[in-house]
PDB file of N, CA and C in Angstrom:
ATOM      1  N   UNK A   1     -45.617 -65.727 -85.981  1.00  0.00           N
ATOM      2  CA  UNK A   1     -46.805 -64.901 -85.820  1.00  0.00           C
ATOM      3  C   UNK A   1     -47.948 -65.759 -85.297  1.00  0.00           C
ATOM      4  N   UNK A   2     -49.318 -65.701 -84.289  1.00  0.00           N
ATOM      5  CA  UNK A   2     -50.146 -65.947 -83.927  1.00  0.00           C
ATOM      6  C   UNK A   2     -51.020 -65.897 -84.604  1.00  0.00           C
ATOM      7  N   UNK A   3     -51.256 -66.239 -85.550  1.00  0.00           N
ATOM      8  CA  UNK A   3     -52.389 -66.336 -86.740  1.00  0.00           C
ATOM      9  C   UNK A   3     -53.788 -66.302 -85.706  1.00  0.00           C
ATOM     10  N   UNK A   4     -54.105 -66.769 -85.075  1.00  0.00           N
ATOM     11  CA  UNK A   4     -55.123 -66.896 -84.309  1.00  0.00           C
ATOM     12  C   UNK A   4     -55.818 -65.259 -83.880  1.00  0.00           C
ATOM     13  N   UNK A   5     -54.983 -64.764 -83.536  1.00  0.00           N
ATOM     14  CA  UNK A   5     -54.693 -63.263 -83.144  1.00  0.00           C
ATOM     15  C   UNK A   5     -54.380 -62.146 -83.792  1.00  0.00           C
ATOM     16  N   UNK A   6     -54.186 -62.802 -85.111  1.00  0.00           N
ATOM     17  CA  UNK A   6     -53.649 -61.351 -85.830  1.00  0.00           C
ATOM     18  C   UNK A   6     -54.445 -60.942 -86.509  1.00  0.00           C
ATOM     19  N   UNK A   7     -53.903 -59.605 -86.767  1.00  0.00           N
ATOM     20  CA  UNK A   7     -55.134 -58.494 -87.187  1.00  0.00           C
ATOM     21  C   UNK A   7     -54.676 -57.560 -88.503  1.00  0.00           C
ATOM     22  N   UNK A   8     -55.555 -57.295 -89.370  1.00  0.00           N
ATOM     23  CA  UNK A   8     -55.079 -56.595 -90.680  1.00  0.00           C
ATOM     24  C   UNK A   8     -55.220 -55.270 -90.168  1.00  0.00           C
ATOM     25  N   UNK A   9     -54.640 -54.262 -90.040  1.00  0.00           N
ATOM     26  CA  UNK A   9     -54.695 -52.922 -89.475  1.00  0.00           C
ATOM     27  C   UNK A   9     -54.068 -51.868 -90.460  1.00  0.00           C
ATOM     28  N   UNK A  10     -55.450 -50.754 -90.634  1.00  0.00           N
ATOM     29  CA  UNK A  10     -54.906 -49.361 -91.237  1.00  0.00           C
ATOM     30  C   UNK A  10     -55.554 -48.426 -90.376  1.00  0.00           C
ATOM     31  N   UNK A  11     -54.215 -47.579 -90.675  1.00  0.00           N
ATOM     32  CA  UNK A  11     -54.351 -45.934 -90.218  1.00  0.00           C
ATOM     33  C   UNK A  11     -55.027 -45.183 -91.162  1.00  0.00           C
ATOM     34  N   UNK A  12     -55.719 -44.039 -90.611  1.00  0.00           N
ATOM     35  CA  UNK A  12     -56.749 -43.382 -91.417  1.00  0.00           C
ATOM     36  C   UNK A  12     -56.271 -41.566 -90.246  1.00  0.00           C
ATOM     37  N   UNK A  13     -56.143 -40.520 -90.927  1.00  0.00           N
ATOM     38  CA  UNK A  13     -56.173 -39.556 -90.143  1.00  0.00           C
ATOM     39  C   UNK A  13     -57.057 -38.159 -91.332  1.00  0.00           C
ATOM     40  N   UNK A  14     -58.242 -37.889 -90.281  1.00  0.00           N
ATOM     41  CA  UNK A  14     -58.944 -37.330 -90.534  1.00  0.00           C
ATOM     42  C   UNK A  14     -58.538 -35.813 -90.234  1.00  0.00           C
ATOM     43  N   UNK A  15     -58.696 -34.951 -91.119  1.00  0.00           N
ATOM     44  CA  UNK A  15     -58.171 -33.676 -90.709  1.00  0.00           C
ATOM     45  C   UNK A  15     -59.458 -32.821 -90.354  1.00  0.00           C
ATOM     46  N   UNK A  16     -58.897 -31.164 -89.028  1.00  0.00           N
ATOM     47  CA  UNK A  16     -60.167 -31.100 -88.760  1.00  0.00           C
ATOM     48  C   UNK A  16     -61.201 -30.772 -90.005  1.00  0.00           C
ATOM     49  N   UNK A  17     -62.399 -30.894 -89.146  1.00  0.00           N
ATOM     50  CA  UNK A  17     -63.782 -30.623 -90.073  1.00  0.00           C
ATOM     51  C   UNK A  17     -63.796 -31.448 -90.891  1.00  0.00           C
ATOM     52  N   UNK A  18     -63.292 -32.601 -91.798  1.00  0.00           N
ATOM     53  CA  UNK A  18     -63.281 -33.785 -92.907  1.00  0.00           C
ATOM     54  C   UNK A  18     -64.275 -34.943 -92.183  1.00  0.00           C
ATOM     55  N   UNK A  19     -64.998 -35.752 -92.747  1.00  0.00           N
ATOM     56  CA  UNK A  19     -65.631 -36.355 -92.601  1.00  0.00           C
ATOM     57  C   UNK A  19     -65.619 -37.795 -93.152  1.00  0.00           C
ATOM     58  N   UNK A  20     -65.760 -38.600 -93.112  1.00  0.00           N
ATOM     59  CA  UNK A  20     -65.700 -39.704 -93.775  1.00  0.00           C
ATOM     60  C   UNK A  20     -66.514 -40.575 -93.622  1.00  0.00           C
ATOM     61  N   UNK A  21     -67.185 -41.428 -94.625  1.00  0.00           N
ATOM     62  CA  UNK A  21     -68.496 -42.673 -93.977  1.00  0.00           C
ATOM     63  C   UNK A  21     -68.025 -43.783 -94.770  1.00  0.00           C
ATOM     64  N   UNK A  22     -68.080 -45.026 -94.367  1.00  0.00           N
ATOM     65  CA  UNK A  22     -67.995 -46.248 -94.295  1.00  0.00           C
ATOM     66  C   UNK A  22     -68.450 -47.750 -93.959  1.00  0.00           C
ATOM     67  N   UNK A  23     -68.748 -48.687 -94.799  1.00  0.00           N
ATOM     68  CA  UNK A  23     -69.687 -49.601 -94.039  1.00  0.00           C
ATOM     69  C   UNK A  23     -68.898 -50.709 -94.001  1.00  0.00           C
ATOM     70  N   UNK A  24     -68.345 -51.073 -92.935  1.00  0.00           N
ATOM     71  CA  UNK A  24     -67.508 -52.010 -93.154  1.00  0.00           C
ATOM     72  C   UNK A  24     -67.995 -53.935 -93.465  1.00  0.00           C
ATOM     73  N   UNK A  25     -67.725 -54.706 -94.179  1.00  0.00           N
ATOM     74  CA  UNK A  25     -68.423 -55.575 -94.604  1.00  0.00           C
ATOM     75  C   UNK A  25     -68.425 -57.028 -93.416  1.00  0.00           C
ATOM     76  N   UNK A  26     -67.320 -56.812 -91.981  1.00  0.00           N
ATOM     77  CA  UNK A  26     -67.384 -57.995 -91.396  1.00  0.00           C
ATOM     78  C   UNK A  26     -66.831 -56.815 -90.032  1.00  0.00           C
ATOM     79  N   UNK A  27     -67.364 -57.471 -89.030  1.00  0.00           N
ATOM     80  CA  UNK A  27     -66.482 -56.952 -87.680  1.00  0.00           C
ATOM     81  C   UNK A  27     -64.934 -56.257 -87.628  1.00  0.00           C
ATOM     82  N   UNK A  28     -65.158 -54.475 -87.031  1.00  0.00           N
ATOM     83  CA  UNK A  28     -64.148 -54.109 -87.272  1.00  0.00           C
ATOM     84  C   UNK A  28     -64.076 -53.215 -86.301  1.00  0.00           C
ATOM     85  N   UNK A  29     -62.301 -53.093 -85.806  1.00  0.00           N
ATOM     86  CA  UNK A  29     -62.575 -52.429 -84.833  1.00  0.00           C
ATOM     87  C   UNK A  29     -61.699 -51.638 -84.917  1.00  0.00           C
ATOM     88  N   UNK A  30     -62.701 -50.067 -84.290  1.00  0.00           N
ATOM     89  CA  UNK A  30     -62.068 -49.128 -84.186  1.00  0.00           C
ATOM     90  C   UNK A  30     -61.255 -48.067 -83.065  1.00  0.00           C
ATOM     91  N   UNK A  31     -60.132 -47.750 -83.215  1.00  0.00           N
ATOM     92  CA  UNK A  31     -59.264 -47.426 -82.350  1.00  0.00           C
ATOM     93  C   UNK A  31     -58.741 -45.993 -82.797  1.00  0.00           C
ATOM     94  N   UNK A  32     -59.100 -45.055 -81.442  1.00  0.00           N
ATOM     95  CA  UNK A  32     -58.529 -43.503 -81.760  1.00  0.00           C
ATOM     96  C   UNK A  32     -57.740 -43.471 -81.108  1.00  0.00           C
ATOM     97  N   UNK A  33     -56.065 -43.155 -82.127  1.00  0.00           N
ATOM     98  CA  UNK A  33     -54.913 -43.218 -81.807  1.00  0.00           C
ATOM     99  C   UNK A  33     -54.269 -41.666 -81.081  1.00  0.00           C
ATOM    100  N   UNK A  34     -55.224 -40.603 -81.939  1.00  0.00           N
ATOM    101  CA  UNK A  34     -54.906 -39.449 -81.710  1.00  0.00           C
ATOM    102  C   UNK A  34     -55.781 -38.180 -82.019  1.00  0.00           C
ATOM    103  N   UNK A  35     -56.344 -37.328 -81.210  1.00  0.00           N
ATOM    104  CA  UNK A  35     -57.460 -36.284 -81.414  1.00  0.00           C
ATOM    105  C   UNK A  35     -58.785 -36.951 -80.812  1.00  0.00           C
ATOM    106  N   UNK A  36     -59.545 -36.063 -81.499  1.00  0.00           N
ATOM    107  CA  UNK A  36     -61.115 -36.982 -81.151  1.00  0.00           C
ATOM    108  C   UNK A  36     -61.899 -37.118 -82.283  1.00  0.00           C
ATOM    109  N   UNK A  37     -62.591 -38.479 -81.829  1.00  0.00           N
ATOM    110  CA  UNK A  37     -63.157 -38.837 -83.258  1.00  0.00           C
ATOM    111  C   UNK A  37     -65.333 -38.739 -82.463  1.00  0.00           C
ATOM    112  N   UNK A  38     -65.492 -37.983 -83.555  1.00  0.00           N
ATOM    113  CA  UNK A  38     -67.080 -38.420 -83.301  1.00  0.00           C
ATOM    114  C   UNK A  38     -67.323 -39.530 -84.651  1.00  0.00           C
ATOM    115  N   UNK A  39     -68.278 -40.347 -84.022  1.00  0.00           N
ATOM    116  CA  UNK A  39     -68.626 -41.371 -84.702  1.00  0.00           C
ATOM    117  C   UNK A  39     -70.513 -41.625 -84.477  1.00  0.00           C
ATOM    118  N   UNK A  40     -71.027 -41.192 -85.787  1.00  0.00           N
ATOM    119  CA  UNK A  40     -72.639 -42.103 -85.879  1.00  0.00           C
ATOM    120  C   UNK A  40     -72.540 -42.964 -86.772  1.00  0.00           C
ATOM    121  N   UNK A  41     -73.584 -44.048 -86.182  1.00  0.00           N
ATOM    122  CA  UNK A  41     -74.053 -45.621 -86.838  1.00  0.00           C
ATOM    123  C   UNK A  41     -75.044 -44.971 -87.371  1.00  0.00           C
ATOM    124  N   UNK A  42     -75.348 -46.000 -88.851  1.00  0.00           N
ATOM    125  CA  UNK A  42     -77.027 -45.732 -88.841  1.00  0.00           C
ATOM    126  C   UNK A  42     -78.032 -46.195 -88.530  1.00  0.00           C
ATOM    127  N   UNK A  43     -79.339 -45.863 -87.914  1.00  0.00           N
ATOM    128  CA  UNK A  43     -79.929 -46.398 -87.053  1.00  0.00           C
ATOM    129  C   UNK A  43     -79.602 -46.694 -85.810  1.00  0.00           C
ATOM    130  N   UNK A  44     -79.114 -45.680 -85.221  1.00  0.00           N
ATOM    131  CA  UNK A  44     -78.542 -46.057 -83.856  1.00  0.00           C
ATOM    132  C   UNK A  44     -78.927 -44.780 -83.194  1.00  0.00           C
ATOM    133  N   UNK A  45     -79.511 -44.291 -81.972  1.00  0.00           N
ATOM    134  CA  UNK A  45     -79.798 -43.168 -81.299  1.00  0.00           C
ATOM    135  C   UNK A  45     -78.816 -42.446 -80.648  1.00  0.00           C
ATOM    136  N   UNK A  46     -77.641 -43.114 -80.396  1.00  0.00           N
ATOM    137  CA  UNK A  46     -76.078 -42.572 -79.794  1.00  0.00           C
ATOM    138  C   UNK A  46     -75.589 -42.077 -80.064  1.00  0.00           C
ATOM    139  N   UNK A  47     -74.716 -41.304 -80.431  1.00  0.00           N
ATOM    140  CA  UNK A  47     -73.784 -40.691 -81.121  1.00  0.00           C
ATOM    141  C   UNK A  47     -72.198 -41.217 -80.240  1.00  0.00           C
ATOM    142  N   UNK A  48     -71.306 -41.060 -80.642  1.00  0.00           N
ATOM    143  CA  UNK A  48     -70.343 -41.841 -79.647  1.00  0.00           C
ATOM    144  C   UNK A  48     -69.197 -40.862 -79.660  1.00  0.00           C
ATOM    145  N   UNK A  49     -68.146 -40.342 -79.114  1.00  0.00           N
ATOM    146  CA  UNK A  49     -66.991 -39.441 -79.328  1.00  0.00           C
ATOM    147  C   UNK A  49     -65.806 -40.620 -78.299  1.00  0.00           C
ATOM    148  N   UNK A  50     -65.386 -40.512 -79.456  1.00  0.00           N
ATOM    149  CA  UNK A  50     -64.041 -41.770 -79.039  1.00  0.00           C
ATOM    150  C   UNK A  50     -62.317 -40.469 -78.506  1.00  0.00           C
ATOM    151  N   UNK A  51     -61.974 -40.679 -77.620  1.00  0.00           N
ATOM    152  CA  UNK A  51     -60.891 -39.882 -77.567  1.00  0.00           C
ATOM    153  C   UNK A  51     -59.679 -41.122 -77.433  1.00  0.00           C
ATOM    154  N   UNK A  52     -58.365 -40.272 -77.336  1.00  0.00           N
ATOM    155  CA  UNK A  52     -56.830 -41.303 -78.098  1.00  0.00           C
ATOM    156  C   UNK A  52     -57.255 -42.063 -76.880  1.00  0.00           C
ATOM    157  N   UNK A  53     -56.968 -43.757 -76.963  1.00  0.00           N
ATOM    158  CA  UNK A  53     -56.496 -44.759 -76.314  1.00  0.00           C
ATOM    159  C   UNK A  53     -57.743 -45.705 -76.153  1.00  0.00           C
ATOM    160  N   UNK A  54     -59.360 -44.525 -76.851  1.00  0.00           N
ATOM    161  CA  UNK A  54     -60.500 -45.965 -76.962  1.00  0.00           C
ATOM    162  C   UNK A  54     -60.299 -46.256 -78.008  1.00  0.00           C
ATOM    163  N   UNK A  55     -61.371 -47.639 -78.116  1.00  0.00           N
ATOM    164  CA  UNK A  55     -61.743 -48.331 -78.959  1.00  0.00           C
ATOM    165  C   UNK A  55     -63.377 -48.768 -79.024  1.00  0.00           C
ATOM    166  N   UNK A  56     -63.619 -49.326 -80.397  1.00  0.00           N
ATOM    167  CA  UNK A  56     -65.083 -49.861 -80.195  1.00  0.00           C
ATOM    168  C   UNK A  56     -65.127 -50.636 -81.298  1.00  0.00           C
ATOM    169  N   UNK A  57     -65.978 -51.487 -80.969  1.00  0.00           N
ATOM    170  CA  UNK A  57     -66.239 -52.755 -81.909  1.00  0.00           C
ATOM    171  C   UNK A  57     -67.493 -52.549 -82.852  1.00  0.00           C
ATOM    172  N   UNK A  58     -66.655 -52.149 -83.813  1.00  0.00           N
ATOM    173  CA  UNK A  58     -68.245 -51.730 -85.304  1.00  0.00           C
ATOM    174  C   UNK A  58     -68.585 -53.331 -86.014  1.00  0.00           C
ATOM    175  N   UNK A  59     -69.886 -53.442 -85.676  1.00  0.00           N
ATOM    176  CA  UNK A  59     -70.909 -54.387 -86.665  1.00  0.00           C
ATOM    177  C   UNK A  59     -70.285 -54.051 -88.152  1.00  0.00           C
ATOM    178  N   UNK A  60     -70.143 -55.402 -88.554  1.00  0.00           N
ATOM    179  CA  UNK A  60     -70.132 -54.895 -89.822  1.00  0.00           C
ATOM    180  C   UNK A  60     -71.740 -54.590 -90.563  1.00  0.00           C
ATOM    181  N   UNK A  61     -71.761 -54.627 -92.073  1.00  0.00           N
ATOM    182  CA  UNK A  61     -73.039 -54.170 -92.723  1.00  0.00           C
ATOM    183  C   UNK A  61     -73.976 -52.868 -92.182  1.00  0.00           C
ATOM    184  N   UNK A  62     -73.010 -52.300 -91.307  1.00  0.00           N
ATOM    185  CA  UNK A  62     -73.908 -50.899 -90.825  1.00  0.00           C
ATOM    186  C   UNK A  62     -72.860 -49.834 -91.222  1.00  0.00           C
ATOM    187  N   UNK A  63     -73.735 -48.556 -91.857  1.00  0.00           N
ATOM    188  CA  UNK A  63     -73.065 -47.496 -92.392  1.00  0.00           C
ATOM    189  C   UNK A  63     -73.114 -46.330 -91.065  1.00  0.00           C
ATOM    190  N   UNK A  64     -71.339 -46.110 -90.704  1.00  0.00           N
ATOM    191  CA  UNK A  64     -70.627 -45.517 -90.016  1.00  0.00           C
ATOM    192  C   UNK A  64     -70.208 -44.320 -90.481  1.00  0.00           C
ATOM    193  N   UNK A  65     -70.371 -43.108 -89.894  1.00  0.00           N
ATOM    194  CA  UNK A  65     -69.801 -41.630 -90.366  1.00  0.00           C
ATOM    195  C   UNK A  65     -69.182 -41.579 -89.203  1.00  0.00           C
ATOM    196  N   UNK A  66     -67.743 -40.656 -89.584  1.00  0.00           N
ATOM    197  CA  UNK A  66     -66.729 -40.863 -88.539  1.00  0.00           C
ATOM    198  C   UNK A  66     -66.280 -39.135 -88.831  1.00  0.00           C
ATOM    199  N   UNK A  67     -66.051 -38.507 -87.830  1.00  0.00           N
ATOM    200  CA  UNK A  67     -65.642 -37.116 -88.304  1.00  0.00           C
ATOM    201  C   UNK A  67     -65.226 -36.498 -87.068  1.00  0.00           C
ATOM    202  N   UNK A  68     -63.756 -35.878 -87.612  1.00  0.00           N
ATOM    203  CA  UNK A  68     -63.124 -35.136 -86.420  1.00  0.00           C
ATOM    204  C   UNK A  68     -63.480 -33.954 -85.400  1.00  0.00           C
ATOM    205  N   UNK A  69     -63.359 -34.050 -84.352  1.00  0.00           N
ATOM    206  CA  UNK A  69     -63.876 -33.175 -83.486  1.00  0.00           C
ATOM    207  C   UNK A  69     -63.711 -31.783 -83.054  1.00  0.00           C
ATOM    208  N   UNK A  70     -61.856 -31.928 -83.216  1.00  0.00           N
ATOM    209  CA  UNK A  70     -61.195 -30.425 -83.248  1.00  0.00           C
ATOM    210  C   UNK A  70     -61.257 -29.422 -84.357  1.00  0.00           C
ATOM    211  N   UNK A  71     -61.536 -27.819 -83.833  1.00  0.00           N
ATOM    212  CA  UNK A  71     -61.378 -27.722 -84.973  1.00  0.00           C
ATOM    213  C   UNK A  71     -59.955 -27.002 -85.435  1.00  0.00           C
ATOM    214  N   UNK A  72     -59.270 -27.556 -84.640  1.00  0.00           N
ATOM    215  CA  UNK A  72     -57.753 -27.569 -85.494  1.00  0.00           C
ATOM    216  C   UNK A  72     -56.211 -28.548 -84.993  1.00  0.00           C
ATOM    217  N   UNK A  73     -57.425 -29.255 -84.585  1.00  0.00           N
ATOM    218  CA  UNK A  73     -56.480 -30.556 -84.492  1.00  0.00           C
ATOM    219  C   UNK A  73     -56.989 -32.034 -85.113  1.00  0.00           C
ATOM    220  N   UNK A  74     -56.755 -32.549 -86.038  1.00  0.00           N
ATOM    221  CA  UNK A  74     -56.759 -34.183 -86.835  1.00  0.00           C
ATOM    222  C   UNK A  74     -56.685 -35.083 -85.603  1.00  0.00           C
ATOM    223  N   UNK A  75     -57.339 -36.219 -86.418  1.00  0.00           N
ATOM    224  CA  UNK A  75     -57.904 -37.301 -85.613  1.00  0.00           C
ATOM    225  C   UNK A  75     -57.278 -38.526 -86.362  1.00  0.00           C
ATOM    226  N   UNK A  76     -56.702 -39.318 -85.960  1.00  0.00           N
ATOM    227  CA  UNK A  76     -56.160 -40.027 -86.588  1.00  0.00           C
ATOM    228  C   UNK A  76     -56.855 -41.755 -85.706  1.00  0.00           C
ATOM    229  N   UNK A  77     -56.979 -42.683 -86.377  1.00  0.00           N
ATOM    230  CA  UNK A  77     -57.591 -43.867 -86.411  1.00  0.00           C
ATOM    231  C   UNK A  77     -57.267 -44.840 -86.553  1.00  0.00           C
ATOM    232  N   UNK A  78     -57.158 -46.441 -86.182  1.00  0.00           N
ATOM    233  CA  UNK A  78     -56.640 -47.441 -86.305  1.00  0.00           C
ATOM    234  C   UNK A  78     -58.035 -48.137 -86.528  1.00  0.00           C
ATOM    235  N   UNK A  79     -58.035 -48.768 -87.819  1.00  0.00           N
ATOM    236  CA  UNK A  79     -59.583 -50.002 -88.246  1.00  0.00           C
ATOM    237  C   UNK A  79     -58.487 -50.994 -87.928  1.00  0.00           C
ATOM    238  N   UNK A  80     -59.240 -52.472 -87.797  1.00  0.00           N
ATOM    239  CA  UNK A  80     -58.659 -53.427 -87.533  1.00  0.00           C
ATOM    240  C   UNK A  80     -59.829 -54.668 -87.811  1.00  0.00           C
ATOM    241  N   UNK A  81     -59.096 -55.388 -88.430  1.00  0.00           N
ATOM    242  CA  UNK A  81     -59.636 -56.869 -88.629  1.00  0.00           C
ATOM    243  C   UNK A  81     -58.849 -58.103 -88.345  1.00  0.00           C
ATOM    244  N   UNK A  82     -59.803 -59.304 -88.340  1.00  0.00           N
ATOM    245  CA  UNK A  82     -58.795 -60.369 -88.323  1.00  0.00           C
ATOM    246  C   UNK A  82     -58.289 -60.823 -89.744  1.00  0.00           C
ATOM    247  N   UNK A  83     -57.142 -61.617 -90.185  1.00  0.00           N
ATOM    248  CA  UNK A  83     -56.773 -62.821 -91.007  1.00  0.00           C
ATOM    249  C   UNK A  83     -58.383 -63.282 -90.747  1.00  0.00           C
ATOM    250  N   UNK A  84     -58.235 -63.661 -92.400  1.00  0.00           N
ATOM    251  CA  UNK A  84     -59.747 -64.356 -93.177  1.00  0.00           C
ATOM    252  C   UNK A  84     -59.643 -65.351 -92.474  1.00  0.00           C
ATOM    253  N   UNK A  85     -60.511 -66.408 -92.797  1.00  0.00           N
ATOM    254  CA  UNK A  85     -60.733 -67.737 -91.983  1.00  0.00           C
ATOM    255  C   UNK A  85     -59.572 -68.550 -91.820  1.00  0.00           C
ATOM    256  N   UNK A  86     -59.009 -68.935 -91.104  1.00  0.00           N
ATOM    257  CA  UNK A  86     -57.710 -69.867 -91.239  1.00  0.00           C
ATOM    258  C   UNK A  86     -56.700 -68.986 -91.294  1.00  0.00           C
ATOM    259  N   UNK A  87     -56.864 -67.666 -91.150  1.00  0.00           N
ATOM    260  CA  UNK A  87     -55.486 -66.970 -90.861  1.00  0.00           C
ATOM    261  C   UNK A  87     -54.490 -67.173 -92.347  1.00  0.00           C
ATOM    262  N   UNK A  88     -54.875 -67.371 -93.314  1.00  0.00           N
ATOM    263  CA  UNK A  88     -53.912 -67.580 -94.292  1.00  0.00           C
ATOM    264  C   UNK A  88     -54.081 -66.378 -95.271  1.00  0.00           C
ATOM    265  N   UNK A  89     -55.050 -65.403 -95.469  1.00  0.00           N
ATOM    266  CA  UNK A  89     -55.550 -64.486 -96.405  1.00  0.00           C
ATOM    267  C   UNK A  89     -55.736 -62.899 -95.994  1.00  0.00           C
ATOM    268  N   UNK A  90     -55.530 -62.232 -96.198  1.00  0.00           N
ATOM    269  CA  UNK A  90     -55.064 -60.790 -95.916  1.00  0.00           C
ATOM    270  C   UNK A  90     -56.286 -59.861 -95.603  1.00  0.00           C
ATOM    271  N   UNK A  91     -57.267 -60.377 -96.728  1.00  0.00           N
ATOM    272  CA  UNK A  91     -58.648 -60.055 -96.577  1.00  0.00           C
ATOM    273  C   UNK A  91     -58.170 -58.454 -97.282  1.00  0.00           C
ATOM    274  N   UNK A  92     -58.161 -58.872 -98.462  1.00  0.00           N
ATOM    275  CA  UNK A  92     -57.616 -57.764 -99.538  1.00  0.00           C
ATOM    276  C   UNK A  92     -59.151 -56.600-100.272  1.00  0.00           C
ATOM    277  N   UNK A  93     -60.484 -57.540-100.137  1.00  0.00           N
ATOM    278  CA  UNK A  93     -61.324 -56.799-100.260  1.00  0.00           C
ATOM    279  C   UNK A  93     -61.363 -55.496 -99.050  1.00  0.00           C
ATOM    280  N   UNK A  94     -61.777 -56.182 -97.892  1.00  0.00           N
ATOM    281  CA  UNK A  94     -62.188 -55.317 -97.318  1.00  0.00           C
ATOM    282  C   UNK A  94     -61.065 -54.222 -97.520  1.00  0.00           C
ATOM    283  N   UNK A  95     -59.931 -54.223 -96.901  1.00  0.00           N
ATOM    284  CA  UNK A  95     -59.008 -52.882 -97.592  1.00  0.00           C
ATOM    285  C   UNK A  95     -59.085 -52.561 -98.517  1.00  0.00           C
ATOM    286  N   UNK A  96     -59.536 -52.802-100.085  1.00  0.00           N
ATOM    287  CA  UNK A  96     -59.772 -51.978-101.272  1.00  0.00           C
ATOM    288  C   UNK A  96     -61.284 -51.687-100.808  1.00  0.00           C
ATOM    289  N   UNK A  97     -62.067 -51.918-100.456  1.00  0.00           N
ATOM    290  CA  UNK A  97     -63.228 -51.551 -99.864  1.00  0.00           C
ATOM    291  C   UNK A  97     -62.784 -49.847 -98.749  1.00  0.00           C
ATOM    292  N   UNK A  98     -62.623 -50.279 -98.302  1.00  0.00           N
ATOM    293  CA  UNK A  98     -62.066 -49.173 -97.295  1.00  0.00           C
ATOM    294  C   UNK A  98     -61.302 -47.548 -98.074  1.00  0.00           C
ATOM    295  N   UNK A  99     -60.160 -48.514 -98.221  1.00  0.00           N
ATOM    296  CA  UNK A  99     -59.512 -47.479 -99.170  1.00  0.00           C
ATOM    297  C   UNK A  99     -60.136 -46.598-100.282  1.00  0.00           C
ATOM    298  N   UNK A 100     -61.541 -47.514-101.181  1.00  0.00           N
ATOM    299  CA  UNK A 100     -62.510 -46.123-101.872  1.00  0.00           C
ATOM    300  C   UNK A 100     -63.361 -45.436-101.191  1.00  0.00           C
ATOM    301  N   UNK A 101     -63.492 -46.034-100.001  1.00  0.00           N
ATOM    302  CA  UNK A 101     -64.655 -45.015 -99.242  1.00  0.00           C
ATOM    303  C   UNK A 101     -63.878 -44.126 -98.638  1.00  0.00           C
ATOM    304  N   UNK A 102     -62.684 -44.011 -97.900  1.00  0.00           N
ATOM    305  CA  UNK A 102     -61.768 -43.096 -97.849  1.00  0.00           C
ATOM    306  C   UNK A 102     -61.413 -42.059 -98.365  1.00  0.00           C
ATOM    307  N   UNK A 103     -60.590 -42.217 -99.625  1.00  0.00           N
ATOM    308  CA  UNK A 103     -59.953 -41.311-100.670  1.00  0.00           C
ATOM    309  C   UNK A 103     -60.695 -40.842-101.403  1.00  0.00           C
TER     310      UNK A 103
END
């Protein structure tokens, strides 16, 4: 494996009308695998609508609302991080982090 390169990655699929917000604690990036995802930052004047095959690179320490676009088709999502410093650590917070703002 390329430790240098590798990335801790979860799927997240939002069903329509569900919403979800999240602040992720270090650089994370997000990837719509399937549907459309609208996405606001806070403090940000943009609003962004990601469809399957983008991506975008979320700041961490900024609170992100992410919510599906169809209203009867799910949006499904790829977050992604790197291996902690040195590639040796899983970076187990941020996924239990994730996982309660989720569920």
């Amino acid at each position: 494996m390329d430790k240098e390169n590798a990335m801790l990655t979860m799927h997240l699929t939002l069903q329509p009308g569900q919403a979800a917000s999240f602040t992720p604690d270090c650089a994370t990036r997000l990837r719509c695998l399937e549907g459309m995802l609208w996405l606001v930052r806070d403090r940000d004047t943009e609003d962004k609508v990601l469809e399957a095959g983008d991506s975008l690179q979320l700041p961490g320490a900024a609170r992100h609302v992410l919510s599906s676009v169809g209203r009867n088709e799910p949006v499904t999502i790829e977050l992604a991080v790197p291996f902690a410093s040195g590639g040796t650590a899983l970076r187990p917070r941020w996924l239990a982090h994730c996982l309660r703002q989720f569920l």
